[in-house]
Protein backbone atom coordinates (compact mmCIF):
# COMPACT_ATOMS: atom_id res chain seq x y z
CA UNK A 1 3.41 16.03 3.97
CA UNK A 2 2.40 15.40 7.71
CA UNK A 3 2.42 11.73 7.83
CA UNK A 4 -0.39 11.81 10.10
CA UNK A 5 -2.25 13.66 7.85
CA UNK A 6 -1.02 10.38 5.51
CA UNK A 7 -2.12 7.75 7.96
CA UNK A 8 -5.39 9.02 8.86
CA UNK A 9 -6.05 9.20 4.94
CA UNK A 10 -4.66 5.87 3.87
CA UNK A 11 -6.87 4.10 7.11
CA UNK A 12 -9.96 6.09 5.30
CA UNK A 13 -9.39 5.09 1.76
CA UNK A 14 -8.29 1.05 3.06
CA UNK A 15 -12.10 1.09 5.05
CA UNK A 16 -13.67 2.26 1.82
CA UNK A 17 -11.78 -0.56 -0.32
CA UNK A 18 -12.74 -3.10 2.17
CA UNK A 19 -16.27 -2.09 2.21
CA UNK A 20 -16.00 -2.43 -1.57
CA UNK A 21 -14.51 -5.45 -1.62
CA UNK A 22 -11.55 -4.42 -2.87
CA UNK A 23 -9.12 -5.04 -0.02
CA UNK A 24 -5.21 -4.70 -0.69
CA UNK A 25 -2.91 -7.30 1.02
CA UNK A 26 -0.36 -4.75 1.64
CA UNK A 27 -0.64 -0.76 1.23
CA UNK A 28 1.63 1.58 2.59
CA UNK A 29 2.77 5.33 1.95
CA UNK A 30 6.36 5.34 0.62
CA UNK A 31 8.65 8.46 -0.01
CA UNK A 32 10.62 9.47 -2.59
CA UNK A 33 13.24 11.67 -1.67
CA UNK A 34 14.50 12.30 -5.50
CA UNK A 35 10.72 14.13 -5.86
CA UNK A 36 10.05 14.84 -2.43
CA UNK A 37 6.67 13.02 -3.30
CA UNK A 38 4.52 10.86 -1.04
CA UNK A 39 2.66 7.74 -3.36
CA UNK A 40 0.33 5.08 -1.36
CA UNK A 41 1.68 1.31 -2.64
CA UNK A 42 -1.38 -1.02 -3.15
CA UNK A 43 -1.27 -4.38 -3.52
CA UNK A 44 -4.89 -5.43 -4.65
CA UNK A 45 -6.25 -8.35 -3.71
CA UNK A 46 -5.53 -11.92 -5.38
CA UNK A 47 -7.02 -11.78 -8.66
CA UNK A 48 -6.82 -8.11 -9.52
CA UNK A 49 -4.08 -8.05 -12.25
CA UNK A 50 -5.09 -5.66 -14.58
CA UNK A 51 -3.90 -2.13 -13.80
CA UNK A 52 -6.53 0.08 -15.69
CA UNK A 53 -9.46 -1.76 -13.71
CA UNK A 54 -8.08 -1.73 -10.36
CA UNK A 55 -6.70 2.07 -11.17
CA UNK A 56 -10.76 2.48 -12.29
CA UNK A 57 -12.40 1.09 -9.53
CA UNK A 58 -10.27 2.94 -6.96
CA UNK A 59 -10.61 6.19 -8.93
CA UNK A 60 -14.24 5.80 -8.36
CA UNK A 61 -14.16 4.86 -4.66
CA UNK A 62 -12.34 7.54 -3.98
CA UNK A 63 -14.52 10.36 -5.79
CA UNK A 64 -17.36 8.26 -4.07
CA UNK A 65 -15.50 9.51 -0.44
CA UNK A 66 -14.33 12.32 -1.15
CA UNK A 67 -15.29 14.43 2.39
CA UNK A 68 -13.54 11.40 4.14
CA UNK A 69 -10.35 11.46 2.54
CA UNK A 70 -8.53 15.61 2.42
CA UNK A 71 -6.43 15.87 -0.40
CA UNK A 72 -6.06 12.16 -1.45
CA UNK A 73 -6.70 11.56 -5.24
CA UNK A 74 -6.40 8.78 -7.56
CA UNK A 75 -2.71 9.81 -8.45
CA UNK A 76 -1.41 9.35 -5.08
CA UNK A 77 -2.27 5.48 -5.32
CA UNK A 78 0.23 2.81 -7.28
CA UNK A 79 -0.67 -0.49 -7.87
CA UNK A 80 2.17 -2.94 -7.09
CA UNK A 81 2.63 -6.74 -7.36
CA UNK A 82 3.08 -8.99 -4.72
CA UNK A 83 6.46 -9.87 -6.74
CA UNK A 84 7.97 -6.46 -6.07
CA UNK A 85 11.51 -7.41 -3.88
CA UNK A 86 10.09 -4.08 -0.96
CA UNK A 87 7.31 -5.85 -0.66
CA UNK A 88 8.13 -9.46 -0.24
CA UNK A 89 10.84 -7.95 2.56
CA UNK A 90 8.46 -6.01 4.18
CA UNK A 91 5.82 -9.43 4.15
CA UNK A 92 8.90 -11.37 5.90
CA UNK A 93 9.14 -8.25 8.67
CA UNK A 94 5.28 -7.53 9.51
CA UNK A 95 2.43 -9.24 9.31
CA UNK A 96 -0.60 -6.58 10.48
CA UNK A 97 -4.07 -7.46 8.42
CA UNK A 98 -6.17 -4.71 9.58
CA UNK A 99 -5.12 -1.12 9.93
CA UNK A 100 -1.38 -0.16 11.50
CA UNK A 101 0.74 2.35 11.17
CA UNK A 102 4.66 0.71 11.10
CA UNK A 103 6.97 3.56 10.14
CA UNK A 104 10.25 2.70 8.74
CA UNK A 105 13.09 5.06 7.94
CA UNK A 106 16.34 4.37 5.38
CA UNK A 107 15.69 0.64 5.18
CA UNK A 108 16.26 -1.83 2.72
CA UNK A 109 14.01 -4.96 2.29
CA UNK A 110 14.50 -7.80 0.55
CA UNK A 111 17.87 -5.62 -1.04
CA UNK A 112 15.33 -3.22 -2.08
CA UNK A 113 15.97 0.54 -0.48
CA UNK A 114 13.17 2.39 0.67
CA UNK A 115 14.10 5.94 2.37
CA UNK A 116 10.97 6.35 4.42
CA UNK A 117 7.75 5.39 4.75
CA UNK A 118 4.29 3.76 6.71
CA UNK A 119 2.60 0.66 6.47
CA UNK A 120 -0.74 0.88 6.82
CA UNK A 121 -1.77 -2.96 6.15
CA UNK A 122 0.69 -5.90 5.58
CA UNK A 123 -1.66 -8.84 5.21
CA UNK A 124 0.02 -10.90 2.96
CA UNK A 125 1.28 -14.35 3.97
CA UNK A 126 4.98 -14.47 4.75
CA UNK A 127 4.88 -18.44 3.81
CA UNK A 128 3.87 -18.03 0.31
CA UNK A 129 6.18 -14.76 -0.15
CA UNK A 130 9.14 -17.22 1.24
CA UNK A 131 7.55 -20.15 -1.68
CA UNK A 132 7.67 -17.81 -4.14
CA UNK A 133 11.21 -16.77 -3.22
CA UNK A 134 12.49 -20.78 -3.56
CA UNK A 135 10.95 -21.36 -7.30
């Protein structure tokens, strides 16, 4: 898929969260070259553990804003913790809280390898990914 095409999606579906208070720390579109598949990583907010809700509420967002987002559906999203090795790499490399678009190519983060990809948001604090990395 185009990845602007991805970007421009991903910034319209991270307004939308954010206007439903529901903004992720970190999202970004990663590929998977086994599937040839695009999926958008969320990491909800703090507090937002349980998948089924968050999986809910963004299903519903998303239906909600449709004409704004092209061919983005609930099954492109994938909720993923803030424990997840990519993403506490990617926290320690880039630190953007509102919208970006970082693209990375056959990198591995935090020993975690991910072929390709875009960060859209990475607003999670590196100093409490580094704590978390110590205990």
């Amino acid at each position: 898929m185009d990845q602007t095409v991805l970007v421009s999606s991903g910034h319209a579906l991270l307004r939308a969260l954010d206007d439903a208070r529901l903004s992720p720390r970190l999202a970004m579109w990663v590929h998977s070259s086994d599937t040839d598949t695009w999926k958008l990583w969320i990491v909800p907010p703090e507090g937002i553990n349980d998948k089924r809700e968050f999986y809910r509420r963004a299903a519903e967002i998303i239906a909600k804003h449709r004409t704004d987002l092209g061919d983005l559906s609930a099954s492109d999203i994938e909720m993923v913790s803030d424990k997840h090795p990519g993403v506490r790499g990617i926290t320690r490399f880039l630190y953007a809280p509102g919208l970006t678009s970082a693209r990375f190519s056959g990198n591995t983060f935090n020993g975690f390898y991910l072929p390709s990809g875009v960060i859209l948001r990475s607003a999670i604090d590196r100093r409490a990914s580094q704590r978390a990395d110590v205990q």
